[in-house]
N, C-alpha and C. Protein backbone atom coordinates (compact mmCIF):
# COMPACT_ATOMS: atom_id res chain seq x y z
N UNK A 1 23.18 -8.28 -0.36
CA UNK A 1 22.81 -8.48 -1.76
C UNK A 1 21.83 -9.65 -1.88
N UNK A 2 20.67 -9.45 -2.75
CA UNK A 2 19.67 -10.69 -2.66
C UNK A 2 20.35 -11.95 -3.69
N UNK A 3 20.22 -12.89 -3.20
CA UNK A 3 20.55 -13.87 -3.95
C UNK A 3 19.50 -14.31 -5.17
N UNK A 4 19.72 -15.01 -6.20
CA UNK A 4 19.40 -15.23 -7.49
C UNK A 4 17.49 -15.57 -7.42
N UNK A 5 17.40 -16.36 -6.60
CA UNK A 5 16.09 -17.11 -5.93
C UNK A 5 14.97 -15.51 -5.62
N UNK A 6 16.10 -14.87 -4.30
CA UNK A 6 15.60 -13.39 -3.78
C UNK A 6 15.00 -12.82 -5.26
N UNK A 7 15.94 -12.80 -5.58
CA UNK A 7 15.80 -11.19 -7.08
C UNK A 7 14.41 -11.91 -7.89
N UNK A 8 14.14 -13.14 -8.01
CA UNK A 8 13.35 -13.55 -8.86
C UNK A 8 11.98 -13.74 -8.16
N UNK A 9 12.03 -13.86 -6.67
CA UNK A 9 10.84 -13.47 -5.59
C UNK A 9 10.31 -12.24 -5.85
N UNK A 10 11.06 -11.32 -5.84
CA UNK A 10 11.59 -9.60 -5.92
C UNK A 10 10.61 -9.33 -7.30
N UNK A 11 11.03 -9.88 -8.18
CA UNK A 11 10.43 -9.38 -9.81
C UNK A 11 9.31 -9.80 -9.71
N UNK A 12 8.63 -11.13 -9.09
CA UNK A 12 7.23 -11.88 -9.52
C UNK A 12 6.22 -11.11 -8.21
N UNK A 13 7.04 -10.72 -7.45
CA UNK A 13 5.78 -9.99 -6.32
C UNK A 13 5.56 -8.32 -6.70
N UNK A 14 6.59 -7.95 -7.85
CA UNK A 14 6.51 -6.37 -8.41
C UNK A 14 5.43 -6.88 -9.65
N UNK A 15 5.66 -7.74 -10.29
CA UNK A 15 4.93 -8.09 -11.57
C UNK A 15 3.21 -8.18 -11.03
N UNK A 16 3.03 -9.00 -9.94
CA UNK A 16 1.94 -9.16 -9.53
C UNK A 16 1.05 -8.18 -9.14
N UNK A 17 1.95 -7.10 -8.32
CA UNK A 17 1.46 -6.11 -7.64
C UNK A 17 0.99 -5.04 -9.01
N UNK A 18 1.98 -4.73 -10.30
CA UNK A 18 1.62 -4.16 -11.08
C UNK A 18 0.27 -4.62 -12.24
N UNK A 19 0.10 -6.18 -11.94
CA UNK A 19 -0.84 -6.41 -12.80
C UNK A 19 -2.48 -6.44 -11.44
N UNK A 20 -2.16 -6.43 -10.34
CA UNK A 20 -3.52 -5.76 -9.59
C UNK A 20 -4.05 -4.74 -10.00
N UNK A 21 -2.78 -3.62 -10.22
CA UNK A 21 -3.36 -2.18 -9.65
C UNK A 21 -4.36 -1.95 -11.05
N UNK A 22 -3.25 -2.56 -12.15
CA UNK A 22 -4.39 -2.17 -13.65
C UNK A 22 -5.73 -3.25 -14.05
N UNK A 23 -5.80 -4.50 -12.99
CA UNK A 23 -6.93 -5.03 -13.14
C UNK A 23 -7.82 -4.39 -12.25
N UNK A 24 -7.47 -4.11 -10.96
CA UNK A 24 -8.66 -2.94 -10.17
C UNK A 24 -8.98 -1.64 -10.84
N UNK A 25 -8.50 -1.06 -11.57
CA UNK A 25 -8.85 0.12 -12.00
C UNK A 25 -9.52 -0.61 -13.34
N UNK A 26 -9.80 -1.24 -14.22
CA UNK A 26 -10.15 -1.61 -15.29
C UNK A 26 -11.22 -2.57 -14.73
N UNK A 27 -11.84 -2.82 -13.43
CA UNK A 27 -12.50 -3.52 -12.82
C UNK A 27 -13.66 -2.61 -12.65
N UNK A 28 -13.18 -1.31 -12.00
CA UNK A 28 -13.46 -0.10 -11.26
C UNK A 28 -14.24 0.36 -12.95
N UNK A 29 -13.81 0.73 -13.98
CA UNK A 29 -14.29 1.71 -14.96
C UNK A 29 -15.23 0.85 -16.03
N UNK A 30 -15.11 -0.61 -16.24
CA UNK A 30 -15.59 -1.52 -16.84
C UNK A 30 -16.39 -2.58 -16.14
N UNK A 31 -16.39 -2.73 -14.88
CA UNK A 31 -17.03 -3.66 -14.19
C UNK A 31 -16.14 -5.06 -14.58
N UNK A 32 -16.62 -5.97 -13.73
CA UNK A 32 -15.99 -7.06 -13.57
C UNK A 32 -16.35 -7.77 -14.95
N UNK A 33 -18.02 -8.05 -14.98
CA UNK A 33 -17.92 -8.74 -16.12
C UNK A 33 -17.88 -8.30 -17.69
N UNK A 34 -17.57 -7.10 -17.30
CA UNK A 34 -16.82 -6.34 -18.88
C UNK A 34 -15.83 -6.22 -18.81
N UNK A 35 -15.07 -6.80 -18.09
CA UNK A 35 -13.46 -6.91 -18.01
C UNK A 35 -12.90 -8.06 -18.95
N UNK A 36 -12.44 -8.64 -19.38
CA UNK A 36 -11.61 -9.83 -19.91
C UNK A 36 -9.83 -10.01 -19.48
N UNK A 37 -9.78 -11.28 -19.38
CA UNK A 37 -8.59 -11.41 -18.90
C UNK A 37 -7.54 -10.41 -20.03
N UNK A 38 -7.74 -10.83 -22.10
CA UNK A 38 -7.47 -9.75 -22.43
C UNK A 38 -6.95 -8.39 -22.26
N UNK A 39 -8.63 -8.00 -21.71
CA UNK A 39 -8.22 -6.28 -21.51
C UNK A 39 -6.71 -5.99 -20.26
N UNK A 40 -7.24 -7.25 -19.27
CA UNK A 40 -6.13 -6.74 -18.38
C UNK A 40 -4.74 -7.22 -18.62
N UNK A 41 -4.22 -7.77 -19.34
CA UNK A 41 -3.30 -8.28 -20.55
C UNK A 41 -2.52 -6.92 -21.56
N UNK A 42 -3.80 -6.39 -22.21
CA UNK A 42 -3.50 -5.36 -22.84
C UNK A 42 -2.79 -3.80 -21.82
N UNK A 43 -3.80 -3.97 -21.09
CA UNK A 43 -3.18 -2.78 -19.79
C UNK A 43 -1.91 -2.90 -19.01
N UNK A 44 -1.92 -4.10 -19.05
CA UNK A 44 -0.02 -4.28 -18.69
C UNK A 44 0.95 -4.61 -19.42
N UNK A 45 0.30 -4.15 -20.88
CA UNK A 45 1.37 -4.47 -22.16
C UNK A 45 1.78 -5.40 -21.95
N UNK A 46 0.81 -6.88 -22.03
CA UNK A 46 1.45 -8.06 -22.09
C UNK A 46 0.80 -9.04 -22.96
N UNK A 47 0.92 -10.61 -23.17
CA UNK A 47 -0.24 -11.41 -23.40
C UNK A 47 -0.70 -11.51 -22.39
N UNK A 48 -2.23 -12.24 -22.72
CA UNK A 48 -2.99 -12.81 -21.58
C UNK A 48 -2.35 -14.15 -20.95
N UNK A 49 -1.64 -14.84 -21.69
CA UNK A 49 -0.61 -16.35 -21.42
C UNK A 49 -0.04 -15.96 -20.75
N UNK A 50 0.66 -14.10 -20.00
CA UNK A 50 1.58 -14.02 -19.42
C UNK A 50 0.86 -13.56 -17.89
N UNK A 51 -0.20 -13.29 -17.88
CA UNK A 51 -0.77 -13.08 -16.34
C UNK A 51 -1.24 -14.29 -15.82
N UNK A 52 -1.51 -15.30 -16.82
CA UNK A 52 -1.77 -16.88 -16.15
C UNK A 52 -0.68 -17.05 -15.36
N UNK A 53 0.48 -17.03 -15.32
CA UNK A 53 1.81 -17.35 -15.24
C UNK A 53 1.81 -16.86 -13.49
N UNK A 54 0.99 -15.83 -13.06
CA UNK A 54 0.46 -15.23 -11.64
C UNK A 54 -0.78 -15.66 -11.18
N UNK A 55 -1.66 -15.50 -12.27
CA UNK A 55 -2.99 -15.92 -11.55
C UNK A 55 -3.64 -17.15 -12.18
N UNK A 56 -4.61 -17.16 -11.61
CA UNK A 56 -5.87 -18.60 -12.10
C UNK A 56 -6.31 -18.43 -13.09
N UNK A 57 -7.04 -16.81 -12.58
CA UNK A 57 -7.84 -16.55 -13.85
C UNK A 57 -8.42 -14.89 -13.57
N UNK A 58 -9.36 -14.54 -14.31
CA UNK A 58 -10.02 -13.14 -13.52
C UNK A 58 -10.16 -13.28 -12.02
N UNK A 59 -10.86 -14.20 -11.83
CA UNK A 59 -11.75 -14.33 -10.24
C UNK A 59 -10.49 -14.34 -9.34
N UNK A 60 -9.18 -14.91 -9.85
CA UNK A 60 -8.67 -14.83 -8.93
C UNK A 60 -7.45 -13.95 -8.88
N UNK A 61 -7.69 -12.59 -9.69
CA UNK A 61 -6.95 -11.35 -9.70
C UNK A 61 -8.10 -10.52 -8.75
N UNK A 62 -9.18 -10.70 -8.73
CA UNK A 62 -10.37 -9.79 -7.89
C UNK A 62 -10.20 -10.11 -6.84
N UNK A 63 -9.96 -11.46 -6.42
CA UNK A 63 -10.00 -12.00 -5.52
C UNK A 63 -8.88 -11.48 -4.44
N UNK A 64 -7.00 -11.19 -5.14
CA UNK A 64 -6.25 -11.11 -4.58
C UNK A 64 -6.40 -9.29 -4.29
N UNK A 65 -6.95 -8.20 -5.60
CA UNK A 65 -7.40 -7.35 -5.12
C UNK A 65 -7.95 -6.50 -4.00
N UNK A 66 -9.06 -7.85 -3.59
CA UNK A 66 -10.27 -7.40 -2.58
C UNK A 66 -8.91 -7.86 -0.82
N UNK A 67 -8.58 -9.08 -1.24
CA UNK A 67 -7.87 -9.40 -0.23
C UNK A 67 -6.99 -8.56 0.51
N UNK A 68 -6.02 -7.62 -0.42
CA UNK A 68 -4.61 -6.77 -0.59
C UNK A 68 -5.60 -5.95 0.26
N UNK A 69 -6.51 -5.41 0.30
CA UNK A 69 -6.98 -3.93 0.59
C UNK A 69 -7.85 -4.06 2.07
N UNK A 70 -8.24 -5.36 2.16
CA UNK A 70 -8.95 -5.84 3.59
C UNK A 70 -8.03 -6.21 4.57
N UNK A 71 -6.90 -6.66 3.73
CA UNK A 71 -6.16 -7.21 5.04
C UNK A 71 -5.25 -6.26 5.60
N UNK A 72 -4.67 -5.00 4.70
CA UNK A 72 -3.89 -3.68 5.59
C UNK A 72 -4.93 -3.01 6.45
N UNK A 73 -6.35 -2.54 5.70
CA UNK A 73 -7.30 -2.35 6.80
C UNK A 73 -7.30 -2.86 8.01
N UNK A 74 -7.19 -4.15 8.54
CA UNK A 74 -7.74 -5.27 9.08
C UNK A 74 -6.00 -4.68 9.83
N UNK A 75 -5.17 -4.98 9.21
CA UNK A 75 -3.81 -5.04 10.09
C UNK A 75 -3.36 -3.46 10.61
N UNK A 76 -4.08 -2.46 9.94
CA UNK A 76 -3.97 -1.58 10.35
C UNK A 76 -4.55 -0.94 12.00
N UNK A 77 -5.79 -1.66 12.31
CA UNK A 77 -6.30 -1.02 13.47
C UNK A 77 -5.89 -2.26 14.22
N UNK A 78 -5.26 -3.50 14.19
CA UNK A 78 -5.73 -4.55 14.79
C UNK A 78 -4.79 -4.22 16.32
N UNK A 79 -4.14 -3.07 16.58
CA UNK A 79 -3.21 -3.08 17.78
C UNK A 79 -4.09 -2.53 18.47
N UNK A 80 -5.47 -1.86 18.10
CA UNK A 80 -6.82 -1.52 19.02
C UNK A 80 -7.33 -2.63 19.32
N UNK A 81 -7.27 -3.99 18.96
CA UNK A 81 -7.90 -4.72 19.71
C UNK A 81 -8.11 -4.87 21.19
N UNK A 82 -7.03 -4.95 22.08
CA UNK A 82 -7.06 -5.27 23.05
C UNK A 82 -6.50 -4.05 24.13
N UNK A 83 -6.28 -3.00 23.51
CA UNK A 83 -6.00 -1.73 24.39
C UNK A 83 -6.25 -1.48 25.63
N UNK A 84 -5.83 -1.14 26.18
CA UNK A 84 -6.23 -1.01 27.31
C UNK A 84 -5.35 0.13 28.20
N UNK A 85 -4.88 0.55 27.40
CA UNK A 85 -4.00 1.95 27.74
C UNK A 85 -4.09 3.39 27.65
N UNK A 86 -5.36 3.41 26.58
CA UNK A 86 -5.44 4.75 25.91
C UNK A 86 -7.32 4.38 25.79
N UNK A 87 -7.80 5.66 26.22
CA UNK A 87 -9.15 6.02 26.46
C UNK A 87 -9.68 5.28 24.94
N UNK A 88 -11.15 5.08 25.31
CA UNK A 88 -12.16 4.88 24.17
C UNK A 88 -12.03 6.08 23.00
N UNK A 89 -12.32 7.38 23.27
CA UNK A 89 -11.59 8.61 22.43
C UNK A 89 -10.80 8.29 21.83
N UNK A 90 -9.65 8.23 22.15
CA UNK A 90 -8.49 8.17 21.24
C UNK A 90 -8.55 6.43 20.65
N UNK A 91 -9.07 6.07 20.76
CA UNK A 91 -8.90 4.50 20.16
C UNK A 91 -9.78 4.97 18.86
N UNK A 92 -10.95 5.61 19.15
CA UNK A 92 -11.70 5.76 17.87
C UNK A 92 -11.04 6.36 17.18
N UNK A 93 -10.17 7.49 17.43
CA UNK A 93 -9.76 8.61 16.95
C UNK A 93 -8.22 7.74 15.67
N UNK A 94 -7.97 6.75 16.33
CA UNK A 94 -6.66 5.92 16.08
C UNK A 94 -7.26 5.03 14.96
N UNK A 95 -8.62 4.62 15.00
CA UNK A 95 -8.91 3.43 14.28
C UNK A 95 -9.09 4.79 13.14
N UNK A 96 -9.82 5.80 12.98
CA UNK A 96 -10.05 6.27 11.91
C UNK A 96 -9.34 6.62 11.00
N UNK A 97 -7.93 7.48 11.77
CA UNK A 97 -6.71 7.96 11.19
C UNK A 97 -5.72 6.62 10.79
N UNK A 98 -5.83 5.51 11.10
CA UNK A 98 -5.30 3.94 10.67
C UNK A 98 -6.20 4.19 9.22
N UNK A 99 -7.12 3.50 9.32
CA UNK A 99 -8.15 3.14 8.09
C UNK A 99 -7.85 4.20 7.19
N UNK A 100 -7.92 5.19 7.39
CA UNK A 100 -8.16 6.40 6.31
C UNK A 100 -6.27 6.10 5.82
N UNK A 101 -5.78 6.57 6.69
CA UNK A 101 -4.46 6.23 5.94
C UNK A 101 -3.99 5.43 5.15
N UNK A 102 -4.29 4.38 5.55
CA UNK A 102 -4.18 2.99 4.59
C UNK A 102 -4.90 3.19 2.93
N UNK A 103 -6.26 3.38 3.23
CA UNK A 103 -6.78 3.89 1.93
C UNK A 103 -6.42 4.86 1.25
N UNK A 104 -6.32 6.19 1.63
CA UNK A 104 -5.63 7.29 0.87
C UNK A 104 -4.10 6.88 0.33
N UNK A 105 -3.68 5.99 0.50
CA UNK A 105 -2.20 5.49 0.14
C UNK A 105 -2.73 4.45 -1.17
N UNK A 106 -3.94 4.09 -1.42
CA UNK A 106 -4.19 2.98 -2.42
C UNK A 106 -4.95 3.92 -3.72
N UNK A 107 -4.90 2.83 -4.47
CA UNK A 107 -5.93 3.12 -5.77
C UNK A 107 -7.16 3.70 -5.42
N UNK A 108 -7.98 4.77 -5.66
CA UNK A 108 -9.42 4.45 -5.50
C UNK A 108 -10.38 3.46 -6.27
N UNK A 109 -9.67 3.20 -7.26
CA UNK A 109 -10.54 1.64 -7.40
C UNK A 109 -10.32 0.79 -7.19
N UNK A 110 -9.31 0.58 -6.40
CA UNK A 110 -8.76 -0.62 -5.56
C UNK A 110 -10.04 -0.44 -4.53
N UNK A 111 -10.11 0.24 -4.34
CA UNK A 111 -10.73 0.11 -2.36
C UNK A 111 -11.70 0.38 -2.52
N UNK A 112 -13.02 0.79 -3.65
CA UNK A 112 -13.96 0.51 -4.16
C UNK A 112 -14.45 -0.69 -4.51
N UNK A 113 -13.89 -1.84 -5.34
CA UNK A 113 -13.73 -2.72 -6.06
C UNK A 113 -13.79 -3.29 -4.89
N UNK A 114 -13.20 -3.46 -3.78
CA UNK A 114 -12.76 -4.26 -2.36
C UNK A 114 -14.01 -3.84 -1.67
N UNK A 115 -14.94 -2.92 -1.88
CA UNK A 115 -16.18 -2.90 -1.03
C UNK A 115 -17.33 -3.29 -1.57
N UNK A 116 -17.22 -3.57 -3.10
CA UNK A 116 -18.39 -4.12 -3.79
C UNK A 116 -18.34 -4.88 -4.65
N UNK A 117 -17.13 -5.86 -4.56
CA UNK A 117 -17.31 -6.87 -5.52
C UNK A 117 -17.16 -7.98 -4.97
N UNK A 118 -17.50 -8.41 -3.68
CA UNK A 118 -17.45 -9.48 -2.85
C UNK A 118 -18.63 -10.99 -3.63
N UNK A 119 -19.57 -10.09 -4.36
CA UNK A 119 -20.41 -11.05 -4.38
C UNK A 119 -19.93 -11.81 -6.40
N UNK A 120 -18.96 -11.27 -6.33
CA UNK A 120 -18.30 -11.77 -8.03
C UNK A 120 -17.34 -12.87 -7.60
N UNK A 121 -17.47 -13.02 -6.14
CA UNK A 121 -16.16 -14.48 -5.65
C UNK A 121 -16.93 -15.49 -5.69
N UNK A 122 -15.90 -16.69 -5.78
CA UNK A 122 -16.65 -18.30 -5.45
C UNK A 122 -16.74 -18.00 -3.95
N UNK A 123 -17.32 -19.16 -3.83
CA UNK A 123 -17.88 -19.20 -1.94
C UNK A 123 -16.52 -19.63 -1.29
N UNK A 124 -15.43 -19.87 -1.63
CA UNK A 124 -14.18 -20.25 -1.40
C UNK A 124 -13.19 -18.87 -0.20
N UNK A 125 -13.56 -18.19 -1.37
CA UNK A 125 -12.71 -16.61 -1.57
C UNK A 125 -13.51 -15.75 -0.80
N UNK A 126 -14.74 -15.78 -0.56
CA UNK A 126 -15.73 -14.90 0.25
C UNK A 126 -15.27 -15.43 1.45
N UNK A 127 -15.33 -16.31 1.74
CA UNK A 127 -15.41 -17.01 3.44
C UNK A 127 -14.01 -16.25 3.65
N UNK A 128 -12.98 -16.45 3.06
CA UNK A 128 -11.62 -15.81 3.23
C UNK A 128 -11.97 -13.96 3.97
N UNK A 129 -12.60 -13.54 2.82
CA UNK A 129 -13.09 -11.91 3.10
C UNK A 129 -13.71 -11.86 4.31
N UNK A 130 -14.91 -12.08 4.17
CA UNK A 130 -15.72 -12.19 5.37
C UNK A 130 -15.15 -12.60 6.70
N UNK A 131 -14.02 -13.48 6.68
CA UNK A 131 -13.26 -13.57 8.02
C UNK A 131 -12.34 -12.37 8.31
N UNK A 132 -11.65 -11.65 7.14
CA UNK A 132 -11.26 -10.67 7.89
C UNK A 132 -12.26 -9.35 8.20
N UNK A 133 -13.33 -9.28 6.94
CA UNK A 133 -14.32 -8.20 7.76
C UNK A 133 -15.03 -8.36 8.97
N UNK A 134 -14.90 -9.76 9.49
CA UNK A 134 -15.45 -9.57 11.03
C UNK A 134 -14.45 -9.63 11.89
N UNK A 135 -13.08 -9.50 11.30
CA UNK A 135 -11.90 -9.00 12.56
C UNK A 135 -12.26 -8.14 12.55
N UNK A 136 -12.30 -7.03 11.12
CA UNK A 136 -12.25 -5.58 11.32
C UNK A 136 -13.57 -5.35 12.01
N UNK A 137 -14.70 -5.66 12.13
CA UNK A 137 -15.85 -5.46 12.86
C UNK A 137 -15.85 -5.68 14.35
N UNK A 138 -15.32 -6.77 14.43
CA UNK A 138 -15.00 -7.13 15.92
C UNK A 138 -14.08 -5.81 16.72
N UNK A 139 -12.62 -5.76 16.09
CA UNK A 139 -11.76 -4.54 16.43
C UNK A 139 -12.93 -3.48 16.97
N UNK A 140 -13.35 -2.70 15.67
CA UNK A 140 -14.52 -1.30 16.09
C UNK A 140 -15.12 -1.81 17.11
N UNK A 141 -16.02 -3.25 17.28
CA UNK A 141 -17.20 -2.85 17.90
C UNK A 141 -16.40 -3.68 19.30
N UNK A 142 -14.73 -3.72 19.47
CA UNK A 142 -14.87 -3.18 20.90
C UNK A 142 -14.48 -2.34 21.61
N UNK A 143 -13.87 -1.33 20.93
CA UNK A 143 -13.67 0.11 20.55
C UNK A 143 -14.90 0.95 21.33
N UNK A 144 -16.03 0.55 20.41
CA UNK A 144 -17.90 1.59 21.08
C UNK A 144 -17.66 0.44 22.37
N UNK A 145 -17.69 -0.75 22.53
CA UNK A 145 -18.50 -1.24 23.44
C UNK A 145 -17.67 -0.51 24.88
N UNK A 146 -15.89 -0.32 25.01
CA UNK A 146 -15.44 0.28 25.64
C UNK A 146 -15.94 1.66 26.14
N UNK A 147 -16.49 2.46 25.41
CA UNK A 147 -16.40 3.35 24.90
C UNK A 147 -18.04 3.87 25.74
N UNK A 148 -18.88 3.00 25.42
CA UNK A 148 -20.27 2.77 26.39
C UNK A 148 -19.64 2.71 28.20
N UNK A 149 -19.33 1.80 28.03
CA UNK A 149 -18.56 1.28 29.63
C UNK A 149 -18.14 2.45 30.05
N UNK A 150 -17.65 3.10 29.41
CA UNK A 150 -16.65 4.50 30.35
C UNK A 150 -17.34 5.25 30.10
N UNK A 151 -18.74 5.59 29.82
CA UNK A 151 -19.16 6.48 29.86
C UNK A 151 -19.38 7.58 28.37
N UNK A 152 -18.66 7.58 27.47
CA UNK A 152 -18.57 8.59 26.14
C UNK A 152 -19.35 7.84 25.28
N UNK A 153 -19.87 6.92 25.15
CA UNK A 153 -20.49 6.43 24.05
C UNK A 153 -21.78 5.97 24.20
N UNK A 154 -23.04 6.09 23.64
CA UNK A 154 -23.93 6.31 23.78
C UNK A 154 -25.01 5.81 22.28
N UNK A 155 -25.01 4.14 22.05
CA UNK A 155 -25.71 3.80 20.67
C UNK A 155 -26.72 2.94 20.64
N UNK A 156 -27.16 3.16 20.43
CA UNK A 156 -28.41 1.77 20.57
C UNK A 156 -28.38 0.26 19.73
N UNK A 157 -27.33 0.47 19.01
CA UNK A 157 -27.12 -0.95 18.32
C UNK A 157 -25.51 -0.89 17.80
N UNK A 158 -24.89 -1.63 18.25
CA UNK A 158 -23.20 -1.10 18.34
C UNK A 158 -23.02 -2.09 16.84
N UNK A 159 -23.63 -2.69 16.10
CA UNK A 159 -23.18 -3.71 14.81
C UNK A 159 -23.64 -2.57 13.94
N UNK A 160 -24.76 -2.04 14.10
CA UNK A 160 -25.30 -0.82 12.75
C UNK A 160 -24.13 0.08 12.86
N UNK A 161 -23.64 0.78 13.98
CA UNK A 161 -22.62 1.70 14.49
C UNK A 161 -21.37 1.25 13.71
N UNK A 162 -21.27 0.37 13.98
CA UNK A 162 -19.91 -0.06 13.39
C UNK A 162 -19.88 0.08 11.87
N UNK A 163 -20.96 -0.68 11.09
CA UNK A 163 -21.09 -0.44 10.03
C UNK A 163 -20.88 0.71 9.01
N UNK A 164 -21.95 1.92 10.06
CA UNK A 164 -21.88 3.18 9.72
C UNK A 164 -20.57 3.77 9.57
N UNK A 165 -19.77 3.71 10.70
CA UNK A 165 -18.52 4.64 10.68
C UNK A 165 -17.66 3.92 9.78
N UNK A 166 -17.75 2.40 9.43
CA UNK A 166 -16.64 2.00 8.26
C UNK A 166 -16.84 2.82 6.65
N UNK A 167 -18.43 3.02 6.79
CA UNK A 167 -18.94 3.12 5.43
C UNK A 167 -18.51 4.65 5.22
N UNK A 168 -18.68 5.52 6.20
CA UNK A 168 -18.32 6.96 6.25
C UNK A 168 -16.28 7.20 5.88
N UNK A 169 -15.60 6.08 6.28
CA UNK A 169 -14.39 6.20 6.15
C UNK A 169 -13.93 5.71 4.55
N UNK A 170 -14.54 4.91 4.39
CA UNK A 170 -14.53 4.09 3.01
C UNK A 170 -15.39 4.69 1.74
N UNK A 171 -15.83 5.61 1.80
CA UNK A 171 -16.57 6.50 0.96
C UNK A 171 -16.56 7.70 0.94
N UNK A 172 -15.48 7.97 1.82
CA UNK A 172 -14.76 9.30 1.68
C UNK A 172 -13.52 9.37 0.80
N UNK A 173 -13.11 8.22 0.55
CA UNK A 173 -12.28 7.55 -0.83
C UNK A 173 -12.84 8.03 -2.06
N UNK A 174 -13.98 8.51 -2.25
CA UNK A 174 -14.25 8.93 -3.92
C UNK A 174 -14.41 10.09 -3.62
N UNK A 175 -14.19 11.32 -3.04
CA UNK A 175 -14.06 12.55 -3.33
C UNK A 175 -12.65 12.92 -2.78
N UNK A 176 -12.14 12.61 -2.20
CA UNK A 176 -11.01 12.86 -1.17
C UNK A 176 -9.53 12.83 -2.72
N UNK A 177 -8.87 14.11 -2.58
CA UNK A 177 -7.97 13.76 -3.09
C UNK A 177 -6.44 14.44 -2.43
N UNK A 178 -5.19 13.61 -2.86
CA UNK A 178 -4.04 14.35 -2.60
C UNK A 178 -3.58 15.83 -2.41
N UNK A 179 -4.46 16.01 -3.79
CA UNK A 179 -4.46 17.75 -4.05
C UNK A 179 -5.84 18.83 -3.92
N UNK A 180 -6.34 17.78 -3.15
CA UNK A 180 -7.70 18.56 -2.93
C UNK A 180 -7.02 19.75 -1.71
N UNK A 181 -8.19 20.49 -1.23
CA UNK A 181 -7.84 21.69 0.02
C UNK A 181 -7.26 20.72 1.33
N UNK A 182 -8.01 19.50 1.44
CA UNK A 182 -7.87 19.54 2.86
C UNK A 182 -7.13 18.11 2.56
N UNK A 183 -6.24 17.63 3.46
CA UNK A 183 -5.63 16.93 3.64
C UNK A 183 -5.92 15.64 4.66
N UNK A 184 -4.97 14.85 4.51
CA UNK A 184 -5.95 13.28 5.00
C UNK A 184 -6.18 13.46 6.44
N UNK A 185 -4.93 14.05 6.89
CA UNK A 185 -5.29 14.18 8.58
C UNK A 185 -6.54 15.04 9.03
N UNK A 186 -6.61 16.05 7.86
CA UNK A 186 -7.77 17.26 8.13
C UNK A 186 -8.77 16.19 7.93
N UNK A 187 -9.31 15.71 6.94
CA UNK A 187 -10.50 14.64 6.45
C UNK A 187 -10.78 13.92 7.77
N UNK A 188 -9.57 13.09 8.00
CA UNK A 188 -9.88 12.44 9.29
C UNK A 188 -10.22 12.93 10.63
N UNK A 189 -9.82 14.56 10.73
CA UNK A 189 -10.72 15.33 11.74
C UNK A 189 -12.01 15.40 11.41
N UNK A 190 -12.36 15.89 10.57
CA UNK A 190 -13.87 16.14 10.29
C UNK A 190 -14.49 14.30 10.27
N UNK A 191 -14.30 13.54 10.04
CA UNK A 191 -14.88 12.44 10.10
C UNK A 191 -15.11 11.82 11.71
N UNK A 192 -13.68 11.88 12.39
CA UNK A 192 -14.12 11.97 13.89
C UNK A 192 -15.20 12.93 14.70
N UNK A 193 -14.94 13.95 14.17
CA UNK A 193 -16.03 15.10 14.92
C UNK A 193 -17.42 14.76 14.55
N UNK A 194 -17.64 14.26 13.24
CA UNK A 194 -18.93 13.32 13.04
C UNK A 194 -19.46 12.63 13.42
N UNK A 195 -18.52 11.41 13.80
CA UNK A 195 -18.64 10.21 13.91
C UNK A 195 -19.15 10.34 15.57
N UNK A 196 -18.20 11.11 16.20
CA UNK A 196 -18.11 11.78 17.65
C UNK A 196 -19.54 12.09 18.22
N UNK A 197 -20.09 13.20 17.38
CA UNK A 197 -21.16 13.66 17.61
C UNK A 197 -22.24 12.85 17.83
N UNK A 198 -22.13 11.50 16.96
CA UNK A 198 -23.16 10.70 16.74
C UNK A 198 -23.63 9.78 17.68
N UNK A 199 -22.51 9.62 18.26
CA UNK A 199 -22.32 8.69 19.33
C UNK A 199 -22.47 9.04 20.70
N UNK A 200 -21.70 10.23 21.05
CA UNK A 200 -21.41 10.64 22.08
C UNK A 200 -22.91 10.41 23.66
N UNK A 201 -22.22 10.42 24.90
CA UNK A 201 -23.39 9.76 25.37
C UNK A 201 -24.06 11.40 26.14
């Protein structure tokens, strides 16, 4: 049974999590600076006095937004870092079906909002981002660089490469749905066989 302290940890990390999801989507349909602390106040049927009580301010509901959605990415492939057990193939094949999973489990304007509103942070909150997008960059690009070495991979600039295949996984988020025909594992085939092709040596 959680103790009194627990239960009140318990309520302020559900409260928080529920006032993200309706500031990313009201981020997502209004843009950031047509947002008001207000509107996102009103969307969680609350006052605005009562989301201070969690956050700073806007910047730093975007902020925890962009963070929430980089860092499961980021923790999602990070057991490809140092592999060394399982072929270059299947590592790509692992990082894609990681990433995609993670996202298809979120908001789509969560994970939109997390790819293009980096430049609405103080220089504080960016340096934060930017350190985990060059884990997640680092992860991929030693993924290809393996991947060259043994022979299957074949790119002429492994940082553009990397880029490419994040942007192809992360922008398959606005058409991709639950109830669409094909399903996330199917999506994530066709994105490997792409990605595959492109590379291949």
């Amino acid at each position: 049974m959680l103790r009194a302290g627990q239960r009140k940890e318990l309520k302020s990390s559900i409260k928080k999590s529920w006032i993200l999801d309706k500031a990313g989507m009201l981020f997502w349909q209004q843009g950031y600076h047509g947002t008001s602390m207000r509107d996102i106040a009103d969307a969680c049927d609350c006052k605005a006095a009562n989301i201070y009580n969690y956050f700073k301010g806007k910047e730093d509901i975007l902020f925890e937004v962009i963070k929430d959605i980089t860092e499961r990415a980021v923790n999602s492939v990070r057991h490809l870092e140092d592999d060394s057990n399982t072929s270059p193939l299947q590592q790509l094949r692992s990082f894609i079906d990681s990433h995609l999973g993670v996202l298809v489990q979120m908001k789509k304007s969560s994970v939109l909002i997390s790819d293009t509103g980096l430049q609405n942070l103080t220089r504080e909150h960016r340096k934060v981002i930017v350190v985990l997008r060059d884990d997640y960059d680092r992860i991929m690009s030693k993924v290809i660089s393996r991947g060259i070495e043994s022979g299957d991979f074949a790119v002429k600039d492994i940082k553009v490469t990397v880029y490419l295949i994040s942007s192809v996984i992360i922008r398959s988020t606005i058409w991709f749905s639950p109830k669409g025909r094909l399903s996330a594992d199917e999506v994530a085939d066709i994105i490997f066989d792409f990605v595959y092709r492109g590379i291949k040596a």
